[in-house]
PDB file of N, CA and C in Angstrom:
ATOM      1  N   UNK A   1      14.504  45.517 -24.885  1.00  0.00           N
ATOM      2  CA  UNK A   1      14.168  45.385 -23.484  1.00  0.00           C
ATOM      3  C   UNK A   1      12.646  45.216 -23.377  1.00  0.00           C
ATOM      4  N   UNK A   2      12.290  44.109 -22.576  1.00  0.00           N
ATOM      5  CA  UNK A   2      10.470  43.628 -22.889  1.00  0.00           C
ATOM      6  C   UNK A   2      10.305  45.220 -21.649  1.00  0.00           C
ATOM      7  N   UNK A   3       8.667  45.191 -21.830  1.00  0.00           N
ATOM      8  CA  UNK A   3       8.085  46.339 -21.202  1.00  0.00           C
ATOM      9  C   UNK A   3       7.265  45.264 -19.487  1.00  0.00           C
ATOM     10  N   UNK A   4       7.811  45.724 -18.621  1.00  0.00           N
ATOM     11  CA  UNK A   4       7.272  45.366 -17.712  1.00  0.00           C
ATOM     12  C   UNK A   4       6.228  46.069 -16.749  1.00  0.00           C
ATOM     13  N   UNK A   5       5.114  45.784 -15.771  1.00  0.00           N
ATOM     14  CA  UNK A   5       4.743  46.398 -15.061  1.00  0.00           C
ATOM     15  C   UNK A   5       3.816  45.276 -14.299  1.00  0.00           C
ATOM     16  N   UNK A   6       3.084  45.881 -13.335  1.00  0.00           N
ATOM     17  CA  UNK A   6       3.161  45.284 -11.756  1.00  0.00           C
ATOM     18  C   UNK A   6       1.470  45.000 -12.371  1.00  0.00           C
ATOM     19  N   UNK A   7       1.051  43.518 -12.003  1.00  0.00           N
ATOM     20  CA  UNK A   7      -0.711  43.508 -12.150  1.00  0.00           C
ATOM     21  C   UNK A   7      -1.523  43.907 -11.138  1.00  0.00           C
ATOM     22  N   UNK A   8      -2.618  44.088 -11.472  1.00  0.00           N
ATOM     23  CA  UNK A   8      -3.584  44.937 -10.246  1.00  0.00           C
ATOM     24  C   UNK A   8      -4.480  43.735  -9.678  1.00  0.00           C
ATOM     25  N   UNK A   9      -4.526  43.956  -8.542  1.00  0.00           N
ATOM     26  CA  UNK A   9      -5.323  43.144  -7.679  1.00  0.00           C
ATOM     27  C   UNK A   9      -6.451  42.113  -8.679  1.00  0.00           C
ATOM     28  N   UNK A  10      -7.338  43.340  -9.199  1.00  0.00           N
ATOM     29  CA  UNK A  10      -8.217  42.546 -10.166  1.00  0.00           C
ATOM     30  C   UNK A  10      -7.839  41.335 -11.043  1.00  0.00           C
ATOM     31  N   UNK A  11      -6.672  42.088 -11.845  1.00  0.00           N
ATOM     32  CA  UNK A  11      -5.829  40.746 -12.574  1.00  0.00           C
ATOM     33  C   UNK A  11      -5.539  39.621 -11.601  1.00  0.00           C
ATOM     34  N   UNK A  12      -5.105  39.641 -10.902  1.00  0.00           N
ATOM     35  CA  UNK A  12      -4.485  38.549  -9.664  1.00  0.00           C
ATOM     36  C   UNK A  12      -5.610  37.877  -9.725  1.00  0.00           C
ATOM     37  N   UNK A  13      -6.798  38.469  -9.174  1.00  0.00           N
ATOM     38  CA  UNK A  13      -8.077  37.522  -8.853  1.00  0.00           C
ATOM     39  C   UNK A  13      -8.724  36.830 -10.246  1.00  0.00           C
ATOM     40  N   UNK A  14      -8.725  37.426 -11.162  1.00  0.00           N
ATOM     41  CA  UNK A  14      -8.593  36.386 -12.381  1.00  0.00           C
ATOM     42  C   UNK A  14      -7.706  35.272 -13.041  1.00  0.00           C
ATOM     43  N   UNK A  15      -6.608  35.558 -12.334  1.00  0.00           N
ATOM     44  CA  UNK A  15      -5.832  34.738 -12.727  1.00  0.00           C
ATOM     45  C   UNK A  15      -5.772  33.478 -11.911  1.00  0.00           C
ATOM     46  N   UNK A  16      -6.227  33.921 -10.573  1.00  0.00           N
ATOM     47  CA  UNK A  16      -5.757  32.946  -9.783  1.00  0.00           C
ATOM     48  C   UNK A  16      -7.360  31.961  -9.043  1.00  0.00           C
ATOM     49  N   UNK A  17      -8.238  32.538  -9.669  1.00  0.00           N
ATOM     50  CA  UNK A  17      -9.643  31.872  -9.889  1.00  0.00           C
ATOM     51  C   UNK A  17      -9.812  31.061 -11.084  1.00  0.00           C
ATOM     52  N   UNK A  18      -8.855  29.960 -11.069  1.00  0.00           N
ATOM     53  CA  UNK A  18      -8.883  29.455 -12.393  1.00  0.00           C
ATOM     54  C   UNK A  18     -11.006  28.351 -12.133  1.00  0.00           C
ATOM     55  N   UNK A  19     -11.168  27.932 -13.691  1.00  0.00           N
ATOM     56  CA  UNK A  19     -12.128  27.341 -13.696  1.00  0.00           C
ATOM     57  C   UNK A  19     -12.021  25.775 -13.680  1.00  0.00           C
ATOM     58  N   UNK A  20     -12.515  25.383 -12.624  1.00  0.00           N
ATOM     59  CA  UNK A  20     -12.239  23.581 -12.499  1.00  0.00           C
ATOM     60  C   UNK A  20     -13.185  22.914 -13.660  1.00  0.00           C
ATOM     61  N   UNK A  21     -11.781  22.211 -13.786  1.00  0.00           N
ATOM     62  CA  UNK A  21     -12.504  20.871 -14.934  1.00  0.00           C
ATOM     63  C   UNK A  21     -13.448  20.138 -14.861  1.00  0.00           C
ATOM     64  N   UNK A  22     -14.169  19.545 -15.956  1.00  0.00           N
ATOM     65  CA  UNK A  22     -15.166  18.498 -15.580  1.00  0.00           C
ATOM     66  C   UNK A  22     -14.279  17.300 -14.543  1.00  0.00           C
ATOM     67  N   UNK A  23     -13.667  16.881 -14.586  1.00  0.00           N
ATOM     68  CA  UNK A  23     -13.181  16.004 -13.334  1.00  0.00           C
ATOM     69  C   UNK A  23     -13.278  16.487 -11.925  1.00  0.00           C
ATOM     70  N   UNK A  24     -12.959  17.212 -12.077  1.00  0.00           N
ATOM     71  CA  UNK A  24     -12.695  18.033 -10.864  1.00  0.00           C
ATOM     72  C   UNK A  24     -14.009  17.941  -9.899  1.00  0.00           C
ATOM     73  N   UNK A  25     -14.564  18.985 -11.280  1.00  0.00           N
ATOM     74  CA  UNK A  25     -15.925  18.848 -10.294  1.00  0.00           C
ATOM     75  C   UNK A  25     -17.097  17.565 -10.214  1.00  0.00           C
ATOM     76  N   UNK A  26     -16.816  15.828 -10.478  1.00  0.00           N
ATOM     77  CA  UNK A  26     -17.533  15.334 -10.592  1.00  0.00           C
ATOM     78  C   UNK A  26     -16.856  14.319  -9.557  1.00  0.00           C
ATOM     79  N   UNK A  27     -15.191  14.790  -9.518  1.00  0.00           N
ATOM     80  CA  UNK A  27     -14.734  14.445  -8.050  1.00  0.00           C
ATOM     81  C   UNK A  27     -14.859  15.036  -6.896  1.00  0.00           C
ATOM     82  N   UNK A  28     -15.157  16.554  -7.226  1.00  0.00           N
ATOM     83  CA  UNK A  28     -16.161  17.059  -5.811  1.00  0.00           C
ATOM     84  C   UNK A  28     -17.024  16.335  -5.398  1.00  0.00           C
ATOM     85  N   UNK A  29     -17.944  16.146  -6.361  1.00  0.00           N
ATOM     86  CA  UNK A  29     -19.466  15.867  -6.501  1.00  0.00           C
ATOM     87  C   UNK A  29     -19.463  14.196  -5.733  1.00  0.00           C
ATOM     88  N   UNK A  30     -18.871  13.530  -6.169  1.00  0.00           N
ATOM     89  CA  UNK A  30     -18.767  12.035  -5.356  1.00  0.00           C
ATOM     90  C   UNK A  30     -18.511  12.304  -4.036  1.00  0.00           C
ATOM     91  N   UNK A  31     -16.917  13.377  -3.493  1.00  0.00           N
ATOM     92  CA  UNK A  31     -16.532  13.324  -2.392  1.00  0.00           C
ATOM     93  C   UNK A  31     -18.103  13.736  -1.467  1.00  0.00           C
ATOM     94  N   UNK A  32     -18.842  15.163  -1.784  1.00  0.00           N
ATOM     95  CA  UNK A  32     -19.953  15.087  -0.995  1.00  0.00           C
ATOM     96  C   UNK A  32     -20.814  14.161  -0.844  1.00  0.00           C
ATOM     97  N   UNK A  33     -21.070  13.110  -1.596  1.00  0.00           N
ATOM     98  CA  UNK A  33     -22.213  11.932  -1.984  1.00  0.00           C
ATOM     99  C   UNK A  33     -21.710  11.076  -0.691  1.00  0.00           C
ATOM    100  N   UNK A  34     -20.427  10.413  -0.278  1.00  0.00           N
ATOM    101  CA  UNK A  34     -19.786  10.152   0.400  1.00  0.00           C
ATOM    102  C   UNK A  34     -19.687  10.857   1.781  1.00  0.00           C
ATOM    103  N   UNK A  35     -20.033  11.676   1.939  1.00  0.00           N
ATOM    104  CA  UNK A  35     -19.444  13.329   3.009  1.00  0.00           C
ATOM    105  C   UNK A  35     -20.021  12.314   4.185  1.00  0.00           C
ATOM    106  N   UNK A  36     -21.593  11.909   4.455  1.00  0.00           N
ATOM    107  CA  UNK A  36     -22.102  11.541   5.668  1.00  0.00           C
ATOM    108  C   UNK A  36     -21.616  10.205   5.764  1.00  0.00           C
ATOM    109  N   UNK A  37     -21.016   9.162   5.587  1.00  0.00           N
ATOM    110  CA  UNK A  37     -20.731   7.947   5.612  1.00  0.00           C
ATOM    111  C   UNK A  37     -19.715   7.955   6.425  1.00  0.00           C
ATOM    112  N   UNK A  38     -19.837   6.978   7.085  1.00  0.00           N
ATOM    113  CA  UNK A  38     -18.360   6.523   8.231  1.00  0.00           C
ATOM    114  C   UNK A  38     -18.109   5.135   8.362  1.00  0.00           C
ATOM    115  N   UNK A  39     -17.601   4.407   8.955  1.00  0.00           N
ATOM    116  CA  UNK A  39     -17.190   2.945   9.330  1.00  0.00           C
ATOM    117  C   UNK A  39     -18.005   2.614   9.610  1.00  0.00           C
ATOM    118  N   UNK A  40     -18.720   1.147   8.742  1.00  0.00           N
ATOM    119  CA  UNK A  40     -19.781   0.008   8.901  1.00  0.00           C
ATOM    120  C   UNK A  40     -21.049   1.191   8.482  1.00  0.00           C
ATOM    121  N   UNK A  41     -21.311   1.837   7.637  1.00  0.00           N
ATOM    122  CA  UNK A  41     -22.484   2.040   7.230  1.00  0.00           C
ATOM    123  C   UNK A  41     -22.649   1.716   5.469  1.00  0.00           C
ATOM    124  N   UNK A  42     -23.943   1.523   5.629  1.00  0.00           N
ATOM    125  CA  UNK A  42     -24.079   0.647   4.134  1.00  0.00           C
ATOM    126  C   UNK A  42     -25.037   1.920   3.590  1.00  0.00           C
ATOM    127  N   UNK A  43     -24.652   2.066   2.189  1.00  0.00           N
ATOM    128  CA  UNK A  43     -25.511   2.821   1.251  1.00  0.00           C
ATOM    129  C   UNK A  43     -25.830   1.702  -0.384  1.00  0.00           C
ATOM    130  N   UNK A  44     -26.665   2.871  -0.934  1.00  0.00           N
ATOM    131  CA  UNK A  44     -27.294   2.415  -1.903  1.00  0.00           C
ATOM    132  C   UNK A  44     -27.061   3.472  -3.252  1.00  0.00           C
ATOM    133  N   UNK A  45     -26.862   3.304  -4.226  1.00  0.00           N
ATOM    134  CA  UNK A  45     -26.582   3.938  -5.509  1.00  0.00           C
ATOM    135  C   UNK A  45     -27.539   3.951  -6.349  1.00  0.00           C
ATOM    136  N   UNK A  46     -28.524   4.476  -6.753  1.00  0.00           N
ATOM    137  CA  UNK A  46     -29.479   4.385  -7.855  1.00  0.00           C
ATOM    138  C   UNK A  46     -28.918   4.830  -8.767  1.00  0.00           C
ATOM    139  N   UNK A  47     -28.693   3.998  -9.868  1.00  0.00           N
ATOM    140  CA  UNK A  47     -28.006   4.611 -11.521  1.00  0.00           C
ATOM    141  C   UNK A  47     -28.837   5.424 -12.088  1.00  0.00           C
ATOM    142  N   UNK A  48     -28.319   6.863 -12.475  1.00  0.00           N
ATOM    143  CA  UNK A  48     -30.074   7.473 -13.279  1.00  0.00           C
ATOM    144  C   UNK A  48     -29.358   6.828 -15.093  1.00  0.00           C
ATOM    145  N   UNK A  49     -30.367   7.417 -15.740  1.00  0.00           N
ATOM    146  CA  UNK A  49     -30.583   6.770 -17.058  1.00  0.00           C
ATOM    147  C   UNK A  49     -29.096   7.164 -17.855  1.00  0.00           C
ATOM    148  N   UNK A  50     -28.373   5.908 -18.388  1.00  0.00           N
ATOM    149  CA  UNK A  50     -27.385   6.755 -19.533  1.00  0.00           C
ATOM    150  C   UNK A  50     -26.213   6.554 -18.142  1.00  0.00           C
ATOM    151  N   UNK A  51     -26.898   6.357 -16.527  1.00  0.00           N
ATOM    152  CA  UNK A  51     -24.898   6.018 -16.402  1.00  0.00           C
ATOM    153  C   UNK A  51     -24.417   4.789 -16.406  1.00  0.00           C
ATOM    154  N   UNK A  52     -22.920   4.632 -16.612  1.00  0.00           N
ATOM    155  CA  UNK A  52     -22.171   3.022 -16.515  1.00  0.00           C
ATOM    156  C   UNK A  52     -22.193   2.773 -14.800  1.00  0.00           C
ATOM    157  N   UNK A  53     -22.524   1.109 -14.807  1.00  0.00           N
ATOM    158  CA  UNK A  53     -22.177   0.994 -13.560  1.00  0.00           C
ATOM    159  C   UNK A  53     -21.125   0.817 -13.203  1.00  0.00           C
ATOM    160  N   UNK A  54     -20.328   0.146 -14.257  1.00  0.00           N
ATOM    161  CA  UNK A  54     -18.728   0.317 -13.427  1.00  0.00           C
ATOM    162  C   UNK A  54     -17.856   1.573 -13.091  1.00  0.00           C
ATOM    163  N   UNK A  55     -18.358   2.794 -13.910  1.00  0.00           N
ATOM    164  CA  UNK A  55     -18.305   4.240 -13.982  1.00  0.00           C
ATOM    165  C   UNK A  55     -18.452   4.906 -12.721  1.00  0.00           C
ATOM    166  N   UNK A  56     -19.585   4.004 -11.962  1.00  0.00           N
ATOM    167  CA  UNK A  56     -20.215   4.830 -10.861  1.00  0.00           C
ATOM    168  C   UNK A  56     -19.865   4.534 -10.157  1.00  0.00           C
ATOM    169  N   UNK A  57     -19.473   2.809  -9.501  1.00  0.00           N
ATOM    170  CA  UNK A  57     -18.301   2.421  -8.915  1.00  0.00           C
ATOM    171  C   UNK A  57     -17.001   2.644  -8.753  1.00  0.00           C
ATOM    172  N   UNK A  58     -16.281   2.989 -10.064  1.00  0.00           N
ATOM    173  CA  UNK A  58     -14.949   3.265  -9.963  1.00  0.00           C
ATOM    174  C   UNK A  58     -14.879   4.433  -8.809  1.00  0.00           C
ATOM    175  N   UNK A  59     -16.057   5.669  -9.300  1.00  0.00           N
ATOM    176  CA  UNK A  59     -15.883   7.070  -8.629  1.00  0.00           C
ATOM    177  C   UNK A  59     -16.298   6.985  -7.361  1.00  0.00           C
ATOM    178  N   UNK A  60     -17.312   5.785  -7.067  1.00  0.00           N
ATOM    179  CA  UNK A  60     -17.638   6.028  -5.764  1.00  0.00           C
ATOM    180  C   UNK A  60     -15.968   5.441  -4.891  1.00  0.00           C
ATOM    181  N   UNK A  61     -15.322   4.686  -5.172  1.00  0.00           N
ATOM    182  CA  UNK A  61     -14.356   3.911  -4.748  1.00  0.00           C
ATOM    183  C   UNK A  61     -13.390   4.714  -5.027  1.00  0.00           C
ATOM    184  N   UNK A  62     -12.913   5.626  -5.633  1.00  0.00           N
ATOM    185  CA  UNK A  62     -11.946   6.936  -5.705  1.00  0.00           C
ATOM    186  C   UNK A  62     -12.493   7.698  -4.388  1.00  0.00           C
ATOM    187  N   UNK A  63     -13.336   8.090  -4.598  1.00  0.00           N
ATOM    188  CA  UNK A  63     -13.862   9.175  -3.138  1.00  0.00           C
ATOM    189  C   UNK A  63     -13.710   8.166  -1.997  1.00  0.00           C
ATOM    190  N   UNK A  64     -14.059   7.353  -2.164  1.00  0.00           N
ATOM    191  CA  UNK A  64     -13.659   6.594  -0.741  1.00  0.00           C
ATOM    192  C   UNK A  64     -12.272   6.669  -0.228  1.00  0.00           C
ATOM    193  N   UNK A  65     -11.433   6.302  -0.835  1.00  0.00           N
ATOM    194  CA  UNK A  65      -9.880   6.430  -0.715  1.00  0.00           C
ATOM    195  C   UNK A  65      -9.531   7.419  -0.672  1.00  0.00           C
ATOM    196  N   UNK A  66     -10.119   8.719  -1.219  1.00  0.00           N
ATOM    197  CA  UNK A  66      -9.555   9.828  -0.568  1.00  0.00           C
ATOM    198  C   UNK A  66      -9.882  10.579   0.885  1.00  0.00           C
ATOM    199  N   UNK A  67     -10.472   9.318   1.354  1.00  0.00           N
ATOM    200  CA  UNK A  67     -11.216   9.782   2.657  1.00  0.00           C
ATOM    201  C   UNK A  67     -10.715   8.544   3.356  1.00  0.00           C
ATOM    202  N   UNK A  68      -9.848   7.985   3.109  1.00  0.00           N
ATOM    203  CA  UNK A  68      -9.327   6.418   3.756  1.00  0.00           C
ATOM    204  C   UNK A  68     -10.084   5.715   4.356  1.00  0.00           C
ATOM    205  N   UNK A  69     -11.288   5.817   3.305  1.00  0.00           N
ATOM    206  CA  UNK A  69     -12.036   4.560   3.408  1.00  0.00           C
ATOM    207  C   UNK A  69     -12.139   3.444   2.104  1.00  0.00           C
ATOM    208  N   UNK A  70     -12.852   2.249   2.729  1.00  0.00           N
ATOM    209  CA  UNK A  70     -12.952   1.013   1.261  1.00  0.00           C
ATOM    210  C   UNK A  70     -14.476   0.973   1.255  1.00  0.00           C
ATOM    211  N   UNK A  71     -14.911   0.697   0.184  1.00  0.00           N
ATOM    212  CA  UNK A  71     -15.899   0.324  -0.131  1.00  0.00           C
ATOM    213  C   UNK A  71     -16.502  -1.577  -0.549  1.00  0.00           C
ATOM    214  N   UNK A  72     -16.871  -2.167   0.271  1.00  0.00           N
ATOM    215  CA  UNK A  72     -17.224  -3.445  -0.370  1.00  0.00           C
ATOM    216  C   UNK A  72     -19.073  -3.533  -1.137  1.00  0.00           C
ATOM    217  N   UNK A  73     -18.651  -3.767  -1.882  1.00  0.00           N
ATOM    218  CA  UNK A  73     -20.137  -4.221  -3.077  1.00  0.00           C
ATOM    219  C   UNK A  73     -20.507  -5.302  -2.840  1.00  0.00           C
ATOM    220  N   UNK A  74     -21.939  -5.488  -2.759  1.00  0.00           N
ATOM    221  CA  UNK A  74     -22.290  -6.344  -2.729  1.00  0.00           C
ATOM    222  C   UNK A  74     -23.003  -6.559  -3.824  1.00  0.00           C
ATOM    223  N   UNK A  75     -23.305  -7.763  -4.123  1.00  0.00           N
ATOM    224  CA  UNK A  75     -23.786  -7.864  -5.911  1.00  0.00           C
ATOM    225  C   UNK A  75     -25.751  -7.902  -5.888  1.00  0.00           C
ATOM    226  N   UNK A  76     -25.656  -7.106  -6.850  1.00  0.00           N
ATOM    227  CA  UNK A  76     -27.174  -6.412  -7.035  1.00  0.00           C
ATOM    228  C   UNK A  76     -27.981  -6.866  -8.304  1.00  0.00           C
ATOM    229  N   UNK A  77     -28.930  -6.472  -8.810  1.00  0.00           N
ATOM    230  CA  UNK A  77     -29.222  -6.528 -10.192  1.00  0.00           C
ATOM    231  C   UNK A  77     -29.878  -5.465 -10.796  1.00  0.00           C
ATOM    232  N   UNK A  78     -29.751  -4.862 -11.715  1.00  0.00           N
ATOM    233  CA  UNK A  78     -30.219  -3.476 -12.203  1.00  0.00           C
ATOM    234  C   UNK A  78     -29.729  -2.430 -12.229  1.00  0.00           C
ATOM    235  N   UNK A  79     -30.260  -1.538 -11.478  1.00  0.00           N
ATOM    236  CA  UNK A  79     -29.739  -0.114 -11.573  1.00  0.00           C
ATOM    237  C   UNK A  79     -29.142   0.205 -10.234  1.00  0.00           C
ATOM    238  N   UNK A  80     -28.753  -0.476  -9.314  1.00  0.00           N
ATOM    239  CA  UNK A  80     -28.693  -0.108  -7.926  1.00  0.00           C
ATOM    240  C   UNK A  80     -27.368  -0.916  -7.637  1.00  0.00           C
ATOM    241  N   UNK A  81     -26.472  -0.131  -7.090  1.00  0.00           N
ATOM    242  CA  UNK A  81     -25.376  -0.153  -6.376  1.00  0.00           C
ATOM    243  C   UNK A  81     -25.542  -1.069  -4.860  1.00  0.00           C
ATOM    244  N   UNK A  82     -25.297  -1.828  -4.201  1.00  0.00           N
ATOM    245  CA  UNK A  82     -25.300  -1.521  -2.611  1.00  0.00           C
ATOM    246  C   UNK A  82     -23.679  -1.622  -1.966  1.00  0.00           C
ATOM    247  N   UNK A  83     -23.504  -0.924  -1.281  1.00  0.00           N
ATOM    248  CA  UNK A  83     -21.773  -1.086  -0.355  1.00  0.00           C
ATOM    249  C   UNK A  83     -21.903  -1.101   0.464  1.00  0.00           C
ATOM    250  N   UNK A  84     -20.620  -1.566   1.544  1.00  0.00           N
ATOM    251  CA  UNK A  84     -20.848  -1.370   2.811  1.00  0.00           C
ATOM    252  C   UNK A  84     -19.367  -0.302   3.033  1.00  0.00           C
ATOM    253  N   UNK A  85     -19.708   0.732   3.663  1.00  0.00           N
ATOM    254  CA  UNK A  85     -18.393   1.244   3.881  1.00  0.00           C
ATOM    255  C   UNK A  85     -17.276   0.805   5.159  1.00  0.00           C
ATOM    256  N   UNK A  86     -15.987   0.609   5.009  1.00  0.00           N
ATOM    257  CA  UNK A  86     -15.180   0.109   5.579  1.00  0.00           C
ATOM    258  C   UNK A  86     -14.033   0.950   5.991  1.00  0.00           C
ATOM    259  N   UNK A  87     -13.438   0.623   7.621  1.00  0.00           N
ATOM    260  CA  UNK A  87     -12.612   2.015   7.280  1.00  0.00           C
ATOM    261  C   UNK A  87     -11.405   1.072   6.723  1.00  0.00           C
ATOM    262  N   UNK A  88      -9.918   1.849   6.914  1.00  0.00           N
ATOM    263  CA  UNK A  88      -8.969   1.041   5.744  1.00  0.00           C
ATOM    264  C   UNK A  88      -7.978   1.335   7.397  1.00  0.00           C
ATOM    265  N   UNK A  89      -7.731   1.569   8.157  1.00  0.00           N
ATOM    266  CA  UNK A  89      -7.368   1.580   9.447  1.00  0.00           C
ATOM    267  C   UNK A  89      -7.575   0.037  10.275  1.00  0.00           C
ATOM    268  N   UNK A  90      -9.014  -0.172  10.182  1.00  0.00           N
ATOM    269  CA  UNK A  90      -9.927  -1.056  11.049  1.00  0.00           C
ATOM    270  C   UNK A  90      -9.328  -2.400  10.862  1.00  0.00           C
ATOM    271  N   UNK A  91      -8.920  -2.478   9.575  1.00  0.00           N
ATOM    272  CA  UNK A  91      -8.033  -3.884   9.377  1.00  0.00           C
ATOM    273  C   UNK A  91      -8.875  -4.803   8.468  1.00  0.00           C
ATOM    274  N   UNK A  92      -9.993  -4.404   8.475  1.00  0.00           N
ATOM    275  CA  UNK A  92     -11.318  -5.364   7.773  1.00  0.00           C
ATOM    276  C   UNK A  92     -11.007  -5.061   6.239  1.00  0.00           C
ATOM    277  N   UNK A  93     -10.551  -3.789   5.819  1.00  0.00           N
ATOM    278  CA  UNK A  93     -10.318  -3.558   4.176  1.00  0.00           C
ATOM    279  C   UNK A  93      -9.250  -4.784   3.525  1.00  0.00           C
ATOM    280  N   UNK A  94     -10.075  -5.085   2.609  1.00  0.00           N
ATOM    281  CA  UNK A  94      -9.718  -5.975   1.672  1.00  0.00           C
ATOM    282  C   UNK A  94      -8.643  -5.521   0.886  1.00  0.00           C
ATOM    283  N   UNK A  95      -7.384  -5.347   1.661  1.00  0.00           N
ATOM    284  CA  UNK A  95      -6.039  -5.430   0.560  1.00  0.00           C
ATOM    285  C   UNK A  95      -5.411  -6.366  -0.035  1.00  0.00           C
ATOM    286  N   UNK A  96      -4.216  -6.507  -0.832  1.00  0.00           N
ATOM    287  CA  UNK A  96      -3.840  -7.306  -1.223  1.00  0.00           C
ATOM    288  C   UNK A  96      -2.977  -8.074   0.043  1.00  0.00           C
ATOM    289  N   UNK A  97      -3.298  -9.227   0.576  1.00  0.00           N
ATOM    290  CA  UNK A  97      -1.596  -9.608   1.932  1.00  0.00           C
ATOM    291  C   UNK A  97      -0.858 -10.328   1.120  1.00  0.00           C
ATOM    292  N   UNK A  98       0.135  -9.693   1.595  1.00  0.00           N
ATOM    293  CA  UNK A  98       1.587 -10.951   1.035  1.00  0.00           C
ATOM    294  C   UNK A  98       1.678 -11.902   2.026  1.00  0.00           C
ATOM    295  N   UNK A  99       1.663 -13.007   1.052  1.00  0.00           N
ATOM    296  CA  UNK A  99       1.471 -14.353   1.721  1.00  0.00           C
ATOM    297  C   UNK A  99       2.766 -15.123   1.157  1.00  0.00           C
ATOM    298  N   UNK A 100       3.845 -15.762   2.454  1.00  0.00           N
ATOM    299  CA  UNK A 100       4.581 -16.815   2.151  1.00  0.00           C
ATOM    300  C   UNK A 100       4.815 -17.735   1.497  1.00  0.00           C
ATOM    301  N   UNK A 101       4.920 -17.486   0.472  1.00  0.00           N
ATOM    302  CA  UNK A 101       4.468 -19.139  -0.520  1.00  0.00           C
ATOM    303  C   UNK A 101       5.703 -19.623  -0.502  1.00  0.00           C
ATOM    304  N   UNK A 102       5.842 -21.274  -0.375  1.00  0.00           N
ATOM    305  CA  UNK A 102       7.259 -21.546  -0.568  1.00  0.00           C
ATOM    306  C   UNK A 102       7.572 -21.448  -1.822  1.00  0.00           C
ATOM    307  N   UNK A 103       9.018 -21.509  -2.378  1.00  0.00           N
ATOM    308  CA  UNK A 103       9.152 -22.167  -2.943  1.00  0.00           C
ATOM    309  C   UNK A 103       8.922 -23.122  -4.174  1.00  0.00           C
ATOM    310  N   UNK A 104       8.805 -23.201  -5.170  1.00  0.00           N
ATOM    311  CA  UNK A 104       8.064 -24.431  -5.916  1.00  0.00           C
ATOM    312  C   UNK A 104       8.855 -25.653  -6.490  1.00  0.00           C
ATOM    313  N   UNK A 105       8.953 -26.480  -6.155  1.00  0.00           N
ATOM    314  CA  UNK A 105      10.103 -27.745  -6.360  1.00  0.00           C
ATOM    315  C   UNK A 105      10.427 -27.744  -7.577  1.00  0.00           C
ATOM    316  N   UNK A 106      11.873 -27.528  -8.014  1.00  0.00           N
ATOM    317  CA  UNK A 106      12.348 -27.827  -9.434  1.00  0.00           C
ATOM    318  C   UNK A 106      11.794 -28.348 -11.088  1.00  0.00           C
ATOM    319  N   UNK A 107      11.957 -27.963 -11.704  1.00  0.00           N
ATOM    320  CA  UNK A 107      10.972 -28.403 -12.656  1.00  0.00           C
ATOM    321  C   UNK A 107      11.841 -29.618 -13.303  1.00  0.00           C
ATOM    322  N   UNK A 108      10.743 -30.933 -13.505  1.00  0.00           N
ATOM    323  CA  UNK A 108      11.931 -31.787 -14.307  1.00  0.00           C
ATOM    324  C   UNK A 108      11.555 -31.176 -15.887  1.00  0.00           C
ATOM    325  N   UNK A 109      12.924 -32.349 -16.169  1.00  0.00           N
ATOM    326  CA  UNK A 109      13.113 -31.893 -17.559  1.00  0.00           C
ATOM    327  C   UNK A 109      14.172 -31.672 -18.135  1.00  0.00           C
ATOM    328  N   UNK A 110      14.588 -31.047 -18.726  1.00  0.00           N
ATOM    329  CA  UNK A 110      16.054 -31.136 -19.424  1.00  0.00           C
ATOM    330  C   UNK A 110      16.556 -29.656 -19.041  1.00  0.00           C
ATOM    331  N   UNK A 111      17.752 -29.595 -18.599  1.00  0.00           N
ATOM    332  CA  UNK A 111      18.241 -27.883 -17.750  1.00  0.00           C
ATOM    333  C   UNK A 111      18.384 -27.244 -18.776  1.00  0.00           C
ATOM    334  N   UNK A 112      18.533 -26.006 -18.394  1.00  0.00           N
ATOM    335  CA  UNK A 112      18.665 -25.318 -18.955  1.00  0.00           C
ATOM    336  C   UNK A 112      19.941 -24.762 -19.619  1.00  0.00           C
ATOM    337  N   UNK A 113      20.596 -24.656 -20.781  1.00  0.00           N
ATOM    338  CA  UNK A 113      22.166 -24.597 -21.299  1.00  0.00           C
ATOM    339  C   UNK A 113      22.876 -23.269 -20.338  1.00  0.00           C
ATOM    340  N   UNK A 114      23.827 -23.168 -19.729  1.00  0.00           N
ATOM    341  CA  UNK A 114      24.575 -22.382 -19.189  1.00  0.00           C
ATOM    342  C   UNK A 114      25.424 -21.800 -20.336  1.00  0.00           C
ATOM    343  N   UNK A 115      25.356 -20.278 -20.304  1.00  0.00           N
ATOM    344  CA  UNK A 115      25.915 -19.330 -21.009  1.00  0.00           C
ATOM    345  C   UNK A 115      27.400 -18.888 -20.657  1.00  0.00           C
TER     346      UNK A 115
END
């Protein structure tokens, strides 16, 4: 028979204060970078030394979406980011639309053998 007994408050609060991951907290860290931005305002990204820019993009564009917003880039050179923020409501965010395509007329050629 295992030995059971009841944990004490203290235990609880250790247990349940777990420690966030490096992700975690570098997806905090974007969401605040983001915090003052709203629909149609444009920011700027300075890369410090040693980061990727597509790195810094991806995350800035994760935090955006978790705030249902888009981000559009505009193309830069160097170390500097620029976006314009967009909301994803407004209709202006660049999704994919499904578009009607007809059809494409038969291919010639020799058919294909029926099984």
């Amino acid at each position: 028979m295992p030995n059971i007994r009841k944990l004490t408050s203290e235990e609880i609060r250790v247990i349940e204060r777990r420690i966030k991951g490096q992700r975690k907290l570098i997806e905090e860290e974007y969401d605040a970078l983001l915090g003052d931005y709203s629909d149609g305002d444009y920011g700027e990204a300075e890369l410090s030394e040693g980061e990727n820019r597509i790195t810094v993009r991806n995350r800035l564009k994760a935090a955006a979406n978790r705030r249902n917003l888009s981000l559009d880039f505009k193309r830069t050179k160097g170390n500097i980011l620029r976006f314009r923020v967009i909301s994803k409501s407004n209709g202006e965010a660049r999704d994919l639309q499904e578009v009607d395509t007809p059809t494409p007329a038969p291919r010639s050629g020799r058919p294909k053998k029926k099984v």
